[in-house]
Protein backbone atom coordinates (compact mmCIF):
# COMPACT_ATOMS: atom_id res chain seq x y z
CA UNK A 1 -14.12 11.13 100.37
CA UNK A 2 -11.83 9.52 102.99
CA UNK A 3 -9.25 6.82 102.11
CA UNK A 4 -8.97 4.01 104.74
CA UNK A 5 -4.99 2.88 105.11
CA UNK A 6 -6.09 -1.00 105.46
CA UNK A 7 -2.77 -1.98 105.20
CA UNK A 8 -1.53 0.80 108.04
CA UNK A 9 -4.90 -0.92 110.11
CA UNK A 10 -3.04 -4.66 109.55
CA UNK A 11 0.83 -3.23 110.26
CA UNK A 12 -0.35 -1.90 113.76
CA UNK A 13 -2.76 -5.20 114.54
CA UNK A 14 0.70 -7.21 113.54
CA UNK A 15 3.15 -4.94 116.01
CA UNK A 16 0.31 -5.13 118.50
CA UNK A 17 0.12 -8.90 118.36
CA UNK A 18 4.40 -8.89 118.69
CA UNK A 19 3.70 -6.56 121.42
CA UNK A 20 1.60 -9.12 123.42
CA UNK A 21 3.81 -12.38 122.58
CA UNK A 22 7.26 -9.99 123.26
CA UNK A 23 5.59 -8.25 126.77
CA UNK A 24 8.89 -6.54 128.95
CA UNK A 25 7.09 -6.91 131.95
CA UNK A 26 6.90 -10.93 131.61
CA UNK A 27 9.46 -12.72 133.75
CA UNK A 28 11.88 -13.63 130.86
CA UNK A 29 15.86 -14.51 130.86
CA UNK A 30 16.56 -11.62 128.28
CA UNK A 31 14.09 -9.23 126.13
CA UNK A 32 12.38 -11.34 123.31
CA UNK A 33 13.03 -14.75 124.78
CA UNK A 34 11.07 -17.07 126.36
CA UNK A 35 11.88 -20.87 128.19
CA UNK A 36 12.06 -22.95 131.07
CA UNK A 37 14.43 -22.95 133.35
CA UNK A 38 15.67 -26.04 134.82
CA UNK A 39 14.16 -25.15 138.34
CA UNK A 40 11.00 -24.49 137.09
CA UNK A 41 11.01 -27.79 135.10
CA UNK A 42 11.53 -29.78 138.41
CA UNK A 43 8.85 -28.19 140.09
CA UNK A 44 6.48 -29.35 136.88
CA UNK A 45 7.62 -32.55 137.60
CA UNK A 46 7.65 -32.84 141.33
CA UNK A 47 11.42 -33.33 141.88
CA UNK A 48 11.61 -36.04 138.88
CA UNK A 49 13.76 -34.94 135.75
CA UNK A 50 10.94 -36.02 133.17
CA UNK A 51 11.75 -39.15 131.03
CA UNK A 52 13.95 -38.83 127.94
CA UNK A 53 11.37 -39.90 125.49
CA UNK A 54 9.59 -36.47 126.28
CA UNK A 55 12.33 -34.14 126.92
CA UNK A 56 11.87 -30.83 127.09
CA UNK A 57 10.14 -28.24 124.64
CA UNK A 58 10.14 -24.79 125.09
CA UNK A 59 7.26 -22.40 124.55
CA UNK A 60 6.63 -21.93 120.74
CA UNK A 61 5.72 -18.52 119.32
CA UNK A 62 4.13 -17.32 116.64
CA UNK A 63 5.57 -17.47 113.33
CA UNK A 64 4.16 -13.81 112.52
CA UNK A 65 5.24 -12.41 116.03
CA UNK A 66 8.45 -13.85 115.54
CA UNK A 67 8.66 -12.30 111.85
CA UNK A 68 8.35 -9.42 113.84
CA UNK A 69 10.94 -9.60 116.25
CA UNK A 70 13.29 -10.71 113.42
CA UNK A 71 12.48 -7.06 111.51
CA UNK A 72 12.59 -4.84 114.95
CA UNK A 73 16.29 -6.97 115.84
CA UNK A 74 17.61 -6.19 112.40
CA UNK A 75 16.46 -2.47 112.68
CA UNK A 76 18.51 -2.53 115.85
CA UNK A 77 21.63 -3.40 114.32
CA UNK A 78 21.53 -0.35 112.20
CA UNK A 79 19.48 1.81 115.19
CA UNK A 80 19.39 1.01 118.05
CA UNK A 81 16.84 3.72 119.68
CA UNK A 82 14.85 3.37 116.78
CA UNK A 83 14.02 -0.69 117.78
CA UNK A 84 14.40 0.52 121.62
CA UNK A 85 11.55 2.90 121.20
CA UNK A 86 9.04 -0.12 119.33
CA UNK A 87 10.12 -1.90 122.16
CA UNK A 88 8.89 0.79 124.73
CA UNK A 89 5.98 1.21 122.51
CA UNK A 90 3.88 -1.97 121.96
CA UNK A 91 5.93 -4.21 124.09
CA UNK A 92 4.58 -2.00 127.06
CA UNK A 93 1.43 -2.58 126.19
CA UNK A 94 -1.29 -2.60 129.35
CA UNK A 95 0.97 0.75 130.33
CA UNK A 96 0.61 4.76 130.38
CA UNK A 97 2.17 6.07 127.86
CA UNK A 98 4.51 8.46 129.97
CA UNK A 99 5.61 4.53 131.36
CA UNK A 100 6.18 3.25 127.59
CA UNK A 101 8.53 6.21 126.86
CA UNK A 102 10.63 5.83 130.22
CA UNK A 103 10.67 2.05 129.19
CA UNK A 104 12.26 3.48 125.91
CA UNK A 105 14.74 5.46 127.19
CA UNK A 106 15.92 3.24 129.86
CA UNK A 107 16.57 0.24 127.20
CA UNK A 108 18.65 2.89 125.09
CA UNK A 109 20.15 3.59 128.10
CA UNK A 110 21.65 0.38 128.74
CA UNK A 111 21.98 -0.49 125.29
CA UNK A 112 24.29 2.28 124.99
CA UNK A 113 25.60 2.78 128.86
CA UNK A 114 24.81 6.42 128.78
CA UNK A 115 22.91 7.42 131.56
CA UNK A 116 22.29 10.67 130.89
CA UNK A 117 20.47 9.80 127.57
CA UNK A 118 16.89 12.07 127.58
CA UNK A 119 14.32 11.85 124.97
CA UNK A 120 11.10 13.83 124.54
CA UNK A 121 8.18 13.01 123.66
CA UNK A 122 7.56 14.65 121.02
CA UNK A 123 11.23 13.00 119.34
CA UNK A 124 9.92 9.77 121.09
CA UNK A 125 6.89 10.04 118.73
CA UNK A 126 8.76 10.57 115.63
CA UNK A 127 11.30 7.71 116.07
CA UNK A 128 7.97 5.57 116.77
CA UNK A 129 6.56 6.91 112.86
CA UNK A 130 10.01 6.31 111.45
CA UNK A 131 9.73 2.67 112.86
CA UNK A 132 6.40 1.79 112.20
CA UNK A 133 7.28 3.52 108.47
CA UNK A 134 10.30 0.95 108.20
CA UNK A 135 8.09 -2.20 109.22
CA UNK A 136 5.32 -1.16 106.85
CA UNK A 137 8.52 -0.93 103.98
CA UNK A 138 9.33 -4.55 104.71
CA UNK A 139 6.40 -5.85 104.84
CA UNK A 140 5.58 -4.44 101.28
CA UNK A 141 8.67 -5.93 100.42
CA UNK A 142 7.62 -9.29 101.88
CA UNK A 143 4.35 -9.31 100.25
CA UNK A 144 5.85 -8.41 96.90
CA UNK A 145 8.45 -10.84 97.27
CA UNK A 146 5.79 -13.54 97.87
């Protein structure tokens, strides 16, 4: 008999759907954040600061996705190569996955200003079960807590 993990299935569809909203190879002011600049606002508008009365609204996201990327920042505040290497792994999305793991290492890289930092893959995998092991804990918690 074969157990299905449906709540494993709807833990990946969720980082997978962060993964997409939180992309690192969209054009973006820092990792996670997305907006207008002023530049780009005047070309929208042909020159002309738009009136008051519709000001400016940035791009909304997700309330899920940004669930997300509230659990993988807070996961970097206690590890930082643990979030770097969710980062690497389904915000590289559309990427090999030799090109997720170098994505990986070069955010711990900077993060930490070591730049002789290496990681394997086969470490690279098991920070990326610890991770998805963490989300899948708070999540849990979530839904028991709702």
């Amino acid at each position: 008999m074969t157990v299905v993990d449906t709540f494993g299935a709807y833990v990946r569809a969720r980082l997978d759907s962060w993964g997409r909203e939180f992309a690192l190879h969209r054009d973006c002011e820092y990792l996670g954040h997305k907006s207008k600049d002023m530049l780009q606002l005047l070309i929208e508008h042909k020159g002309e600061m738009p009136p008051r009365v519709t000001g400016f609204k940035p791009i909304e996201i997700p309330i899920a996705d940004q669930q997300m990327e509230d659990i993988v920042s807070d996961i970097a505040r206690r590890d930082v190569v643990v979030a770097s290497v969710l980062r690497g792994y389904y915000c590289g999305q559309g990427r090999r996955g030799e090109e997720r793991r170098e994505s990986a290492v070069e955010l711990i890289r900077n993060i930490k200003g070591d730049r002789s930092y290496r990681l394997d893959r086969k470490r690279y995998f098991s920070l990326h079960h610890i991770g998805f092991a963490e989300i899948r804990g708070r999540l849990i918690g979530l839904a028991r807590a709702a």
